[in-house]
Protein backbone atom coordinates (compact mmCIF):
# COMPACT_ATOMS: atom_id res chain seq x y z
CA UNK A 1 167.39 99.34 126.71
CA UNK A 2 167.85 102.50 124.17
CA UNK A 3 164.68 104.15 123.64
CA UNK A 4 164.61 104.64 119.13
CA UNK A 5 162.37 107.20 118.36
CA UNK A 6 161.42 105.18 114.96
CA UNK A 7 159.97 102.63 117.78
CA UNK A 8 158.41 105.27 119.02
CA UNK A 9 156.47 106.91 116.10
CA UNK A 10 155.94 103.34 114.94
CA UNK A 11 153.72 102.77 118.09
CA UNK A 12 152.00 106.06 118.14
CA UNK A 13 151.06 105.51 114.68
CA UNK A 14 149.97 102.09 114.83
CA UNK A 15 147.60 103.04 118.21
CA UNK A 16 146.19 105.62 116.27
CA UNK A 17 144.99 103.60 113.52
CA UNK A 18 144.27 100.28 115.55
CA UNK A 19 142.97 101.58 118.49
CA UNK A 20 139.52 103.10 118.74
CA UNK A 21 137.99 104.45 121.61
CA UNK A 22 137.05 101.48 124.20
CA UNK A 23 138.52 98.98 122.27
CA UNK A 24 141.97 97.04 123.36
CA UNK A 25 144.62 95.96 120.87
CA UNK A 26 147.93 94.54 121.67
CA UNK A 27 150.25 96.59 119.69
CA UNK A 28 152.85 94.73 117.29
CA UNK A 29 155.29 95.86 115.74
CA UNK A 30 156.49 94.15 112.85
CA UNK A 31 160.54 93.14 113.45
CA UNK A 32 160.16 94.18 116.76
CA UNK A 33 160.24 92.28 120.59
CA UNK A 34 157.52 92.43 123.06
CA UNK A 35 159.77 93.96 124.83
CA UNK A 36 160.72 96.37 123.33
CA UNK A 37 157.57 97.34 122.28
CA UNK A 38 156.35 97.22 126.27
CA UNK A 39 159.57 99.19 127.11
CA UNK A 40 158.66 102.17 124.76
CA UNK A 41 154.79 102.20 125.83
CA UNK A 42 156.11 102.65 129.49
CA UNK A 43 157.96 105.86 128.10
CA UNK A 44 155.58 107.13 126.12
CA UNK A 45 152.89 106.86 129.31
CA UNK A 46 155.18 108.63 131.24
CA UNK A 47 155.85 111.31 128.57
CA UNK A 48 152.16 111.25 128.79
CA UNK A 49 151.98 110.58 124.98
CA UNK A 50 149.60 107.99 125.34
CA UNK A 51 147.30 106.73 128.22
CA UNK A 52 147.94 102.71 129.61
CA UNK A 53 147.32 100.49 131.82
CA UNK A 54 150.25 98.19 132.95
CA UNK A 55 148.92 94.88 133.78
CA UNK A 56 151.38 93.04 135.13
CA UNK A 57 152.79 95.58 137.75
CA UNK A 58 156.54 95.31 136.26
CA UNK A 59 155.82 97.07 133.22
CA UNK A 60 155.91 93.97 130.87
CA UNK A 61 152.44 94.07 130.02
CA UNK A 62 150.27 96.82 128.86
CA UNK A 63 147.11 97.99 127.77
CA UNK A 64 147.23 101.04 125.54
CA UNK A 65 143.97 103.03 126.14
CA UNK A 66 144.16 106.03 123.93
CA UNK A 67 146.47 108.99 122.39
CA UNK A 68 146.43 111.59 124.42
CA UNK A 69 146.61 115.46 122.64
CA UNK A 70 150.15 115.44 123.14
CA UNK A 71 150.35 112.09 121.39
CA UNK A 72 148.41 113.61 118.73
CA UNK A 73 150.35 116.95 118.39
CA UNK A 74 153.42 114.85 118.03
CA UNK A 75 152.42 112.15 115.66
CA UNK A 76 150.81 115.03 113.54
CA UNK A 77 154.28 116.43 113.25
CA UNK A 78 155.99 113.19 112.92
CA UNK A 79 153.37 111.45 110.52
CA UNK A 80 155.31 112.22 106.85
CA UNK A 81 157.71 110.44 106.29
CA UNK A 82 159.74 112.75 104.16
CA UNK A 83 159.50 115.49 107.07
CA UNK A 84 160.60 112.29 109.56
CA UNK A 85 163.54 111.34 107.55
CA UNK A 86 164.25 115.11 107.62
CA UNK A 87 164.39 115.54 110.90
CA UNK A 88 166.54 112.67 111.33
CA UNK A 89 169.02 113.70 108.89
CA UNK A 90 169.30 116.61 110.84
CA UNK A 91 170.23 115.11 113.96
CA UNK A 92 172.36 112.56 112.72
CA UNK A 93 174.34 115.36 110.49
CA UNK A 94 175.02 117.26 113.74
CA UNK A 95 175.87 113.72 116.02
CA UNK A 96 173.01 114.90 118.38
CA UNK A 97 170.84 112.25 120.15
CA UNK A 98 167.12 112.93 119.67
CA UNK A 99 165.51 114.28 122.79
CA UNK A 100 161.30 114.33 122.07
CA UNK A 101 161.64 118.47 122.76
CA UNK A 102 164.46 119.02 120.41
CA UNK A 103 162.42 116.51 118.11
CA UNK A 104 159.30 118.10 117.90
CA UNK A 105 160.72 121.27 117.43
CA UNK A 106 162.64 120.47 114.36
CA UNK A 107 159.31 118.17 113.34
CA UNK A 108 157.14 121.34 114.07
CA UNK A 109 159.59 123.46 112.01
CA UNK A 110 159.82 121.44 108.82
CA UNK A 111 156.09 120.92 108.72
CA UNK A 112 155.59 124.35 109.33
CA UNK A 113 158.05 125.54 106.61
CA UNK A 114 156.11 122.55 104.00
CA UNK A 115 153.15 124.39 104.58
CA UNK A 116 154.32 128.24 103.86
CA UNK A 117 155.53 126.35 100.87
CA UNK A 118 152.79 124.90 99.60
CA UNK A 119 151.01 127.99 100.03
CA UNK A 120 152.94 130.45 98.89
């Protein structure tokens, strides 16, 4: 299975709005499989985007605790939609994959460069 960095912004957003501190919530994602969905928590606990707990021992099943600071960091960058599209565009112009470093960094950049303009 591909791991798609929309899948992967999808989740981070959805855990930050549907998952509070001590509460559980399976995450769904609307057009996608469970697993898929599973498949991209795994890699985002390993990344250590996101703290879970995987229930079944194969990694089919999971329990997504909490965003961790690099989660947040990330998703902060990631969170407009404009800037995502941007960064996308930018990647796909150049026929580059989208590894989460290279990602961030363009994320980072553009939101970076929105904010000198907006206060300039």
């Amino acid at each position: 299975m591909k791991r798609e960095m929309d899948l992967v912004r999808g989740i981070l957003l959805f855990v930050e709005e549907n998952i509070p501190h001590g509460r559980q919530v399976e995450v769904k994602i609307e057009g996608r499989s469970e697993a898929e969905i599973a498949y991209h928590i795994a890699l985002l606990h390993e990344a250590k985007f996101l703290e879970a707990i995987d229930t079944s021992g194969t990694g089919e099943d999971w329990i997504v605790l909490r965003l961790t600071w690099t989660g947040h960091e990330f998703l902060d960058a990631a969170r407009n939609s404009k800037v995502w599209e941007q960064a996308k565009s930018i990647f796909r112009e150049k026929g580059l994959g989208m590894p989460f470093e290279a990602v961030q960094a363009v994320l980072t950049k553009l939101t970076v460069q929105g904010v000198l303009a907006a206060i300039s």
